[in-house]
C-alpha atoms as a PDB file:
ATOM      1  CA  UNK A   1      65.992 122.026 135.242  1.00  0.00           C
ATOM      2  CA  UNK A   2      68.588 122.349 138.252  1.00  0.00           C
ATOM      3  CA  UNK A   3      67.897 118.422 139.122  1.00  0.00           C
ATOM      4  CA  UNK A   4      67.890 117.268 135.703  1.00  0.00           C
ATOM      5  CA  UNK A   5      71.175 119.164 135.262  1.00  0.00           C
ATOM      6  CA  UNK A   6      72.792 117.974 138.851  1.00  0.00           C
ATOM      7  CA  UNK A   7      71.768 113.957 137.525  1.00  0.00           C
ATOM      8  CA  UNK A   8      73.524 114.871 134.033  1.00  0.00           C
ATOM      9  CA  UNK A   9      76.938 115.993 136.069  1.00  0.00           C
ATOM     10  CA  UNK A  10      76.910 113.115 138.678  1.00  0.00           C
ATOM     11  CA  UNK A  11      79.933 111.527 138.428  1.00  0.00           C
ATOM     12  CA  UNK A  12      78.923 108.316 139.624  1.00  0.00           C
ATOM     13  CA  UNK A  13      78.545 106.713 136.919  1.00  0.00           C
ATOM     14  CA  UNK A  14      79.445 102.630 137.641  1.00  0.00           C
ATOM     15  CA  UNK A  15      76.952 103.302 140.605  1.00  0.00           C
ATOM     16  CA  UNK A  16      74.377 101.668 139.203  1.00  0.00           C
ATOM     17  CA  UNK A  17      76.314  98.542 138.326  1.00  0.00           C
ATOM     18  CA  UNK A  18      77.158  95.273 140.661  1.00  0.00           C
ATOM     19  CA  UNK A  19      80.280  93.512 140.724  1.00  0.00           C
ATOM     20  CA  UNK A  20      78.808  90.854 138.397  1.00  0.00           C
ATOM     21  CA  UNK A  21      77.726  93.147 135.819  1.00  0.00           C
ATOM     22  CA  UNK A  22      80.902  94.770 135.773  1.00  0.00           C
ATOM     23  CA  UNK A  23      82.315  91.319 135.740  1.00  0.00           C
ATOM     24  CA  UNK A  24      80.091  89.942 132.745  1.00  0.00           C
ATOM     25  CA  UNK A  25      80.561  92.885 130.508  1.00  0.00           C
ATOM     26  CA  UNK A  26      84.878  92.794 130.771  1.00  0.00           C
ATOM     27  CA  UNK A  27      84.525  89.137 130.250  1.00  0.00           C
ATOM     28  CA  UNK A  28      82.350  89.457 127.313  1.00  0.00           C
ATOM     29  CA  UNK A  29      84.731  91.889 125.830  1.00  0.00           C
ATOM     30  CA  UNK A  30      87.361  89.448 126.754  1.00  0.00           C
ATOM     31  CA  UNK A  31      85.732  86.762 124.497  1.00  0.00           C
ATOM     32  CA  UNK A  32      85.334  89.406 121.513  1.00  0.00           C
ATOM     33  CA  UNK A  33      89.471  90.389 122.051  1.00  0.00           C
ATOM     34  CA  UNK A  34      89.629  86.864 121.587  1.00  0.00           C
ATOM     35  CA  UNK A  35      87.781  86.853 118.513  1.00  0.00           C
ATOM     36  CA  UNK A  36      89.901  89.826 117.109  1.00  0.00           C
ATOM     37  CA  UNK A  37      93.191  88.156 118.195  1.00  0.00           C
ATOM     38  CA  UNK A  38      92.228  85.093 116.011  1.00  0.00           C
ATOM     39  CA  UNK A  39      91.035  86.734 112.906  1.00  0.00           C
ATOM     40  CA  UNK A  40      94.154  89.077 113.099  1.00  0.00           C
ATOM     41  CA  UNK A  41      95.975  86.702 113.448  1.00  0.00           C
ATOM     42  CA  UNK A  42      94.346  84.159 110.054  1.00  0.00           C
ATOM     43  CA  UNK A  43      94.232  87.248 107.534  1.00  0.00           C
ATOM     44  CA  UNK A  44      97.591  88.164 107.886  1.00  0.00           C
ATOM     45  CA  UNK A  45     100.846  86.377 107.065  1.00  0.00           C
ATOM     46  CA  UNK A  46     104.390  86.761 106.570  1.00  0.00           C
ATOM     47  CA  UNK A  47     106.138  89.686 107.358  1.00  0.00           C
ATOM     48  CA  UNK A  48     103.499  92.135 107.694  1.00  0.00           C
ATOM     49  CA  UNK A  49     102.118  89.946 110.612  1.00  0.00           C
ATOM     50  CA  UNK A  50     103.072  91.518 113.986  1.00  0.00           C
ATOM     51  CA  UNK A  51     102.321  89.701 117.084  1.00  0.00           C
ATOM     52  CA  UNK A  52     102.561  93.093 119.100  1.00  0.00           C
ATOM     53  CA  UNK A  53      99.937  95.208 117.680  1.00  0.00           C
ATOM     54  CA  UNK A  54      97.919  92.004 118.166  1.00  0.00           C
ATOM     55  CA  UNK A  55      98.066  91.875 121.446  1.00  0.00           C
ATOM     56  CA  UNK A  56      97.699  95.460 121.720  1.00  0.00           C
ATOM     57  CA  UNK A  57      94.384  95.139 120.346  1.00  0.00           C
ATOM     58  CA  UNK A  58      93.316  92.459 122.396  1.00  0.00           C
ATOM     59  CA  UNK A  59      94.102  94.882 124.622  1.00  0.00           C
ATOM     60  CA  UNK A  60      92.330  98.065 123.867  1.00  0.00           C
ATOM     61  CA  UNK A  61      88.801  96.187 123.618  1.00  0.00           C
ATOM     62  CA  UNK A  62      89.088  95.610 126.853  1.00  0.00           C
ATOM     63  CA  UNK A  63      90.267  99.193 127.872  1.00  0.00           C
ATOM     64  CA  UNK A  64      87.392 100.591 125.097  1.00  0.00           C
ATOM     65  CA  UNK A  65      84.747  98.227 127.420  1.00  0.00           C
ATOM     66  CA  UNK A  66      86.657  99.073 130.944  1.00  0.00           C
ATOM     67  CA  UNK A  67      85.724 103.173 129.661  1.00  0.00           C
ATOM     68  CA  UNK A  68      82.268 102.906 128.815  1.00  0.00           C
ATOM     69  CA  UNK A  69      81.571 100.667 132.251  1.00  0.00           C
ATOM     70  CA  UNK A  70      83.232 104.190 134.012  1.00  0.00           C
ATOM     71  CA  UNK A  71      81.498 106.837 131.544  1.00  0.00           C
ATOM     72  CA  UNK A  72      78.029 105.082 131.291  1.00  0.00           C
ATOM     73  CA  UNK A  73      75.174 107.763 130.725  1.00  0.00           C
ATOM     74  CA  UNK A  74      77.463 110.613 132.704  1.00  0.00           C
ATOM     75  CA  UNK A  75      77.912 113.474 130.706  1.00  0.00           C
ATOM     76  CA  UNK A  76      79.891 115.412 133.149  1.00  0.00           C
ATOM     77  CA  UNK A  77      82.680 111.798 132.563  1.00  0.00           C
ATOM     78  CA  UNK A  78      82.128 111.355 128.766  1.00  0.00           C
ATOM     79  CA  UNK A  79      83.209 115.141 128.334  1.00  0.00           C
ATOM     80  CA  UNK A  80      85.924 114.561 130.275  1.00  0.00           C
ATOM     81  CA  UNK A  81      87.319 111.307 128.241  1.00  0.00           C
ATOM     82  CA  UNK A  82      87.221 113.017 125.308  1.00  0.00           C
ATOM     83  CA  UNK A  83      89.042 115.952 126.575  1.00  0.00           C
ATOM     84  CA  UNK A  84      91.380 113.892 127.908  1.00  0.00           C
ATOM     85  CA  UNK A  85      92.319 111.886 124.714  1.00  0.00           C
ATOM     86  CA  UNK A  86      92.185 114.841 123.044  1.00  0.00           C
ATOM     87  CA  UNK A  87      95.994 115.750 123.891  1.00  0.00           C
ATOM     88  CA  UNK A  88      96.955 112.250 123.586  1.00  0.00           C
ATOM     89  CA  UNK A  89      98.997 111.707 119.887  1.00  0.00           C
ATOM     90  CA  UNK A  90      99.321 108.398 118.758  1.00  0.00           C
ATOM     91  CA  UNK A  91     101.551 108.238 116.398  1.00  0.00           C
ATOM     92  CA  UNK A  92     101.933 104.070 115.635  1.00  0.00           C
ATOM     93  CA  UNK A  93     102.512 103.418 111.895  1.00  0.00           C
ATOM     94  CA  UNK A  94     100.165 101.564 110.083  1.00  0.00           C
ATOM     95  CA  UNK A  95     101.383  99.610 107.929  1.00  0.00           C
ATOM     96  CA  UNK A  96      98.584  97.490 106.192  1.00  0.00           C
ATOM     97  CA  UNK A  97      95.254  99.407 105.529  1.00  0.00           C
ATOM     98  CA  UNK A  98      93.433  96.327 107.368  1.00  0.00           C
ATOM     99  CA  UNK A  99      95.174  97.317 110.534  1.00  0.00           C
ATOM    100  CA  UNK A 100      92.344 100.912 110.407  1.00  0.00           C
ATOM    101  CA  UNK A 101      89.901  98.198 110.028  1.00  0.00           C
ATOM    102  CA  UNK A 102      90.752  95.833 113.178  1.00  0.00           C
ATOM    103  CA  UNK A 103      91.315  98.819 115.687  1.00  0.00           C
ATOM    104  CA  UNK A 104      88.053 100.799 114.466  1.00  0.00           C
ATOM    105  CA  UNK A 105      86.385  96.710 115.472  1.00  0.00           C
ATOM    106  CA  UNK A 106      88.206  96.859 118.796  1.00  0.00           C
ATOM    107  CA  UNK A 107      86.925 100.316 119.606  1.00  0.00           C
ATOM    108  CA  UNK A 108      83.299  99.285 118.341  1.00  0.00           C
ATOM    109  CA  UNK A 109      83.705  96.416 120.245  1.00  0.00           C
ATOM    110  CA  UNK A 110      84.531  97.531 123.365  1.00  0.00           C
ATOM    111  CA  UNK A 111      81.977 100.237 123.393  1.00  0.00           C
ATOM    112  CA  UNK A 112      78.953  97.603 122.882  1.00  0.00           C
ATOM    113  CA  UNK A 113      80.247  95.341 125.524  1.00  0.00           C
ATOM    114  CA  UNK A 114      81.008  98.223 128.033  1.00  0.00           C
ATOM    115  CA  UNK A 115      77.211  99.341 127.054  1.00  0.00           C
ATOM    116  CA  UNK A 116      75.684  96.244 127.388  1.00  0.00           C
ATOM    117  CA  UNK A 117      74.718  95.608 124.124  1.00  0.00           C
ATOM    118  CA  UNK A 118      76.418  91.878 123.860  1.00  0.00           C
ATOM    119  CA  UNK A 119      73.583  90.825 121.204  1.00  0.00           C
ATOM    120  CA  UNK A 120      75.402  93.546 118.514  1.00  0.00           C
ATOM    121  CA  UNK A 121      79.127  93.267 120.060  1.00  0.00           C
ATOM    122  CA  UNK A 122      78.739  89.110 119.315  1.00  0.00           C
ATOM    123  CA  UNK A 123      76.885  89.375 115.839  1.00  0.00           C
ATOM    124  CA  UNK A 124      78.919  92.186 114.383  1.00  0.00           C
ATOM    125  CA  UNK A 125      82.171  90.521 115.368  1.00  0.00           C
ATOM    126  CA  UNK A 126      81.050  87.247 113.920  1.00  0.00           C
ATOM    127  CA  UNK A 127      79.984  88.935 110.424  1.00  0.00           C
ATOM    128  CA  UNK A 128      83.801  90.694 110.784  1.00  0.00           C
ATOM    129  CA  UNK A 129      85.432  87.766 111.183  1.00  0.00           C
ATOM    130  CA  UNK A 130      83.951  85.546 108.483  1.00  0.00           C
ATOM    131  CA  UNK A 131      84.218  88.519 106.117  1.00  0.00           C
ATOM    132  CA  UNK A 132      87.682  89.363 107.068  1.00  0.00           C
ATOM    133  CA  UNK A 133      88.758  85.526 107.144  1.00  0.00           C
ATOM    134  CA  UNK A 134      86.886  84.993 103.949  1.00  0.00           C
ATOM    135  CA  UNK A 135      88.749  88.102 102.377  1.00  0.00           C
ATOM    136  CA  UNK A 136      91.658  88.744 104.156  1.00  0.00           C
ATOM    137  CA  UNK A 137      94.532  86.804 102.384  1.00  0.00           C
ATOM    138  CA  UNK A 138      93.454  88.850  98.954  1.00  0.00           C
ATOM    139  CA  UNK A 139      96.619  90.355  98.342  1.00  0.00           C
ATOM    140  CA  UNK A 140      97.303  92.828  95.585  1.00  0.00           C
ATOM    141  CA  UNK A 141      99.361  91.695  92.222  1.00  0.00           C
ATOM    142  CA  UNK A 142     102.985  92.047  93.062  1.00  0.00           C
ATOM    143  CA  UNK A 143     104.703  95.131  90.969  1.00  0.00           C
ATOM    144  CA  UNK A 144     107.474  94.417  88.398  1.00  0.00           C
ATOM    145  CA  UNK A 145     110.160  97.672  88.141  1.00  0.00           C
ATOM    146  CA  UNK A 146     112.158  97.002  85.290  1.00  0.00           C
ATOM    147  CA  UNK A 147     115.153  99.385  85.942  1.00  0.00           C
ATOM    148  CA  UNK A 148     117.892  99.763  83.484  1.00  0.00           C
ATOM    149  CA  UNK A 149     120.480 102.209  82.021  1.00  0.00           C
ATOM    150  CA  UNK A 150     122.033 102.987  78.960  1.00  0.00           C
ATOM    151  CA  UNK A 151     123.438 105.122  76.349  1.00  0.00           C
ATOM    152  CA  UNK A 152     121.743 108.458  74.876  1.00  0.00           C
ATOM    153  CA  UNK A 153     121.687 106.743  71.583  1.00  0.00           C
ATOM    154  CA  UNK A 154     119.447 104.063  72.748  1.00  0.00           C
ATOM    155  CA  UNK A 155     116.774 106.899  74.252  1.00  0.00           C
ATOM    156  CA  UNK A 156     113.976 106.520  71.766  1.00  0.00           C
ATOM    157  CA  UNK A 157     114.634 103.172  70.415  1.00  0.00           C
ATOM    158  CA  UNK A 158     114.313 101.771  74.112  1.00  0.00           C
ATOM    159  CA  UNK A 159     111.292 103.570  74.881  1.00  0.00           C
ATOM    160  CA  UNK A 160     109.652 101.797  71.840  1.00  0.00           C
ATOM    161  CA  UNK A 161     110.843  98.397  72.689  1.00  0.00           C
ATOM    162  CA  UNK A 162     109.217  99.028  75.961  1.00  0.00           C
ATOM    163  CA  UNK A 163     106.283 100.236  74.495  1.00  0.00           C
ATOM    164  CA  UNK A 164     105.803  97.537  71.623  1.00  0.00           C
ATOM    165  CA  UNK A 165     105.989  94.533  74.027  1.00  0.00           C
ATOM    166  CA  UNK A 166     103.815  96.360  76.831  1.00  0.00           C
ATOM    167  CA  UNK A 167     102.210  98.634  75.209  1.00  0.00           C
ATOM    168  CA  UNK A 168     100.352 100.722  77.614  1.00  0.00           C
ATOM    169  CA  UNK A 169     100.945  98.242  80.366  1.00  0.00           C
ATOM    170  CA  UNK A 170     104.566  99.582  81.559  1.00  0.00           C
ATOM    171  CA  UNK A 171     104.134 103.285  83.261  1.00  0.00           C
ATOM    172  CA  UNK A 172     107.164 105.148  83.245  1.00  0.00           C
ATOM    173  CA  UNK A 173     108.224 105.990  86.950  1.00  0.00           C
ATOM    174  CA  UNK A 174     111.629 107.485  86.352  1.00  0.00           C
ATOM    175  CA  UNK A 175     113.666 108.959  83.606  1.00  0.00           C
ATOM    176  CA  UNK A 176     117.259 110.160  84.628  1.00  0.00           C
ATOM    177  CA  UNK A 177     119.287 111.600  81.648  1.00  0.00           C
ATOM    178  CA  UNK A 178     123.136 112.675  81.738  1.00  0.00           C
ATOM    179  CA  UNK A 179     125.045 113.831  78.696  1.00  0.00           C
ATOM    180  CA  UNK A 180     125.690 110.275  77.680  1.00  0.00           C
ATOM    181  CA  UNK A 181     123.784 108.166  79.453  1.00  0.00           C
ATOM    182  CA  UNK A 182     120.193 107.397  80.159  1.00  0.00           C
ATOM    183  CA  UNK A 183     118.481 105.826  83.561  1.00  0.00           C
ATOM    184  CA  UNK A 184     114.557 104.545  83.219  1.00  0.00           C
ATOM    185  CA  UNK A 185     112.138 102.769  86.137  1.00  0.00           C
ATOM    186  CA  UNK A 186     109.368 101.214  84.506  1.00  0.00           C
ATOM    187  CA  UNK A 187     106.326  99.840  86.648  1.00  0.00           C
ATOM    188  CA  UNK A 188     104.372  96.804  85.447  1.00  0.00           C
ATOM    189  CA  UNK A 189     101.698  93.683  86.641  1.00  0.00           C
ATOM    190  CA  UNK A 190     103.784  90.783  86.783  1.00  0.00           C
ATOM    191  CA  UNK A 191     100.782  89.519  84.773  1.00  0.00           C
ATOM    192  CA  UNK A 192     102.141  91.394  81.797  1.00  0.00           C
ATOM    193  CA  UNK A 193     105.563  89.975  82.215  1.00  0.00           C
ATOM    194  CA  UNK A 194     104.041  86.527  82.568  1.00  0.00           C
ATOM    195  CA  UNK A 195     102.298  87.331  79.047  1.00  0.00           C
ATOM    196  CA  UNK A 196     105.394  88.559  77.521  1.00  0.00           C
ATOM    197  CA  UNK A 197     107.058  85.486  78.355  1.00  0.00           C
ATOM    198  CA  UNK A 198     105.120  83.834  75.419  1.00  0.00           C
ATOM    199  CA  UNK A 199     107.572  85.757  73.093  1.00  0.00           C
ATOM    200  CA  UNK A 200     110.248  83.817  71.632  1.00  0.00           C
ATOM    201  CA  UNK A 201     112.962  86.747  71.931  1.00  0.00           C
ATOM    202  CA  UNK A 202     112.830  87.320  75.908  1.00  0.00           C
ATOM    203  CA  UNK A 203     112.179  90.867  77.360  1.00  0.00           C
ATOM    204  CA  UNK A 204     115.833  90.364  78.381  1.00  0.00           C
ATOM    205  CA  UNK A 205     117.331  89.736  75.516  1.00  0.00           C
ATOM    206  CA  UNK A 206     115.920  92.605  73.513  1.00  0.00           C
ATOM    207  CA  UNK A 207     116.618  94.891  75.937  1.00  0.00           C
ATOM    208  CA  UNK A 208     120.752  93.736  75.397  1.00  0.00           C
ATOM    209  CA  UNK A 209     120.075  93.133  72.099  1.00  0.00           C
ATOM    210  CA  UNK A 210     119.713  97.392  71.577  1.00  0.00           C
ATOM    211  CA  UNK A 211     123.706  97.051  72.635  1.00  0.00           C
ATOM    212  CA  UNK A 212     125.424  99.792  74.895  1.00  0.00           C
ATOM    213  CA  UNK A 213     122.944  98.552  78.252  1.00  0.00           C
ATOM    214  CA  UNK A 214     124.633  98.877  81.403  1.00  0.00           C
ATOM    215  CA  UNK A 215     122.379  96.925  83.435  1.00  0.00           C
ATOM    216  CA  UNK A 216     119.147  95.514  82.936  1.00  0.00           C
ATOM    217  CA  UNK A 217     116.759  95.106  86.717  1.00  0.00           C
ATOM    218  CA  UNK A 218     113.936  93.210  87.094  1.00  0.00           C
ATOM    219  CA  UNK A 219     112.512  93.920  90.386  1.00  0.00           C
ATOM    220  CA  UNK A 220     109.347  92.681  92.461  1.00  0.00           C
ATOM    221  CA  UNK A 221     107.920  94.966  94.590  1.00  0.00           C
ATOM    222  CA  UNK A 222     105.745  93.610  97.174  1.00  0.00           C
ATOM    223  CA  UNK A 223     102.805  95.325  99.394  1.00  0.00           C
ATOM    224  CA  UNK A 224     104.357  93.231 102.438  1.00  0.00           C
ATOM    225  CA  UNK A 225     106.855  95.069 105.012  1.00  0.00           C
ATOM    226  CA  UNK A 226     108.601  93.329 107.847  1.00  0.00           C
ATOM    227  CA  UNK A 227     107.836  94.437 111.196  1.00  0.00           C
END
C-alpha cells in the first residue's frame, strides 16, 4: 500500500516520455489548433468575428496538450492543476454561444493529444469541423422593434392596429404612459413585416394615419456585436 501510494505521488510525471514523444504530441496538437483556427475562422463573419480570441485558442490547445504531457498519470500533479486553476477567474465575455463550443474543442483537444490518444483528437476534430462548417453560418432571423409614440387618445386604437395586422406575431416589449402621451416597443420576425408588406395600406401609413404620432421606428436588431 505504501509503494503503490509513493508511485501515485511521484512527481515525475514526463519521466517516462522522450524528447520525440513530447515533440509528436505538441505538434499533433499544433495541427488540431490549426484545425480550430480554420473552422473559427469559416463559421463566423462580420463583426462578431474576432481574430484575438482566435488565436487565443490556437493557443490554449496547445497549453491544454503542454498540461497533460506534465500531469500524465500523477495524481500528486493533477491535484495540484486543479487547485491551481481553481483561484484563477476568467472573466472574458462571450459573446456568441459558439465561442462555449470552440474552447470546450480546444480543451478536449488538447487533453487527447497531450494523452496520446491522436486517433480520437483527429476524428473528433474532423466531425467538429464539418458539422460546425456545415452549420455555422445559420444565423437567427433578425428582430424588427417597431418603436413609436403618441397621444393617450390613440392608446387602444393603436394597440388594435398592431394587433389586426400582426396578430399574435408582435410581443409587446415596452409600454411607457405619461398623462398625455403614450411610448410602445413592439418585437417582431422581420418575416412578419415582409408578409405585411403584401397590404396595400403600409404598416407605416396606418400607423400616421391614427393622427397625433410623434414618431414612428422601425428598427433591426441583429444577434451580431462588433468586437
Amino acid at each position: 500500500m505504501k509503494e503503490t501510494l509513493i508511485k501515485l505521488l511521484d512527481v515525475s510525471g514526463t519521466g517516462d516520455l522522450s524528447i520525440e514523444m513530447i515533440l509528436i504530441r505538441l505538434a499533433a496538437g499544433a495541427v488540431i489548433a490549426c484545425f480550430i483556427y480554420l473552422s473559427y475562422w469559416l463559421s463566423h463573419t462580420g463583426g462578431i468575428y474576432s481574430k484575438k480570441f482566435n488565436i487565443s485558442l490556437a493557443a490554449l490547445t496547445i497549453m491544454t496538450t503542454t498540461v497533460m504531457i506534465v500531469i500524465g498519470n500523477n495524481l500528486a500533479l493533477s491535484l495540484g492543476m486543479v487547485g491551481a486553476l481553481s483561484i484563477v477567474r476568467f472573466r472574458t465575455a462571450i459573446k456568441d454561444s459558439r465561442d462555449a463550443v470552440y474552447i470546450f474543442w480546444t480543451i478536449v483537444a488538447g487533453i487527447c493529444c497531450g494523452a496520446g490518444d491522436y486517433e480520437t483528437a483527429g476524428l473528433g476534430s474532423a466531425v467538429l469541423f464539418l458539422l460546425l462548417l456545415l452549420l455555422g453560418r445559420v444565423k437567427n432571423d433578425n428582430r424588427i422593434l417597431l418603436i413609436l409614440r403618441t397621444s393617450r387618445t390613440n392608446e387602444e386604437p393603436l394597440e388594435a392596429l398592431i394587433f389586426q395586422r400582426f396578430k399574435r406575431k408582435a410581443v409587446m416589449r415596452v409600454k411607457n404612459t405619461t398623462e398625455t402621451s403614450a411610448e410602445f416597443i413592439y418585437e417582431l420576425s422581420k418575416t412578419a413585416l415582409e408578409k405585411d408588406k403584401k397590404n396595400v395600406l403600409s404598416i407605416t401609413d396606418a400607423v400616421y394615419a391614427l393622427g397625433s404620432i410623434e414618431y414612428f421606428n422601425i428598427v433591426t436588431q441583429s444577434d451580431d456585436v462588433s468586437g
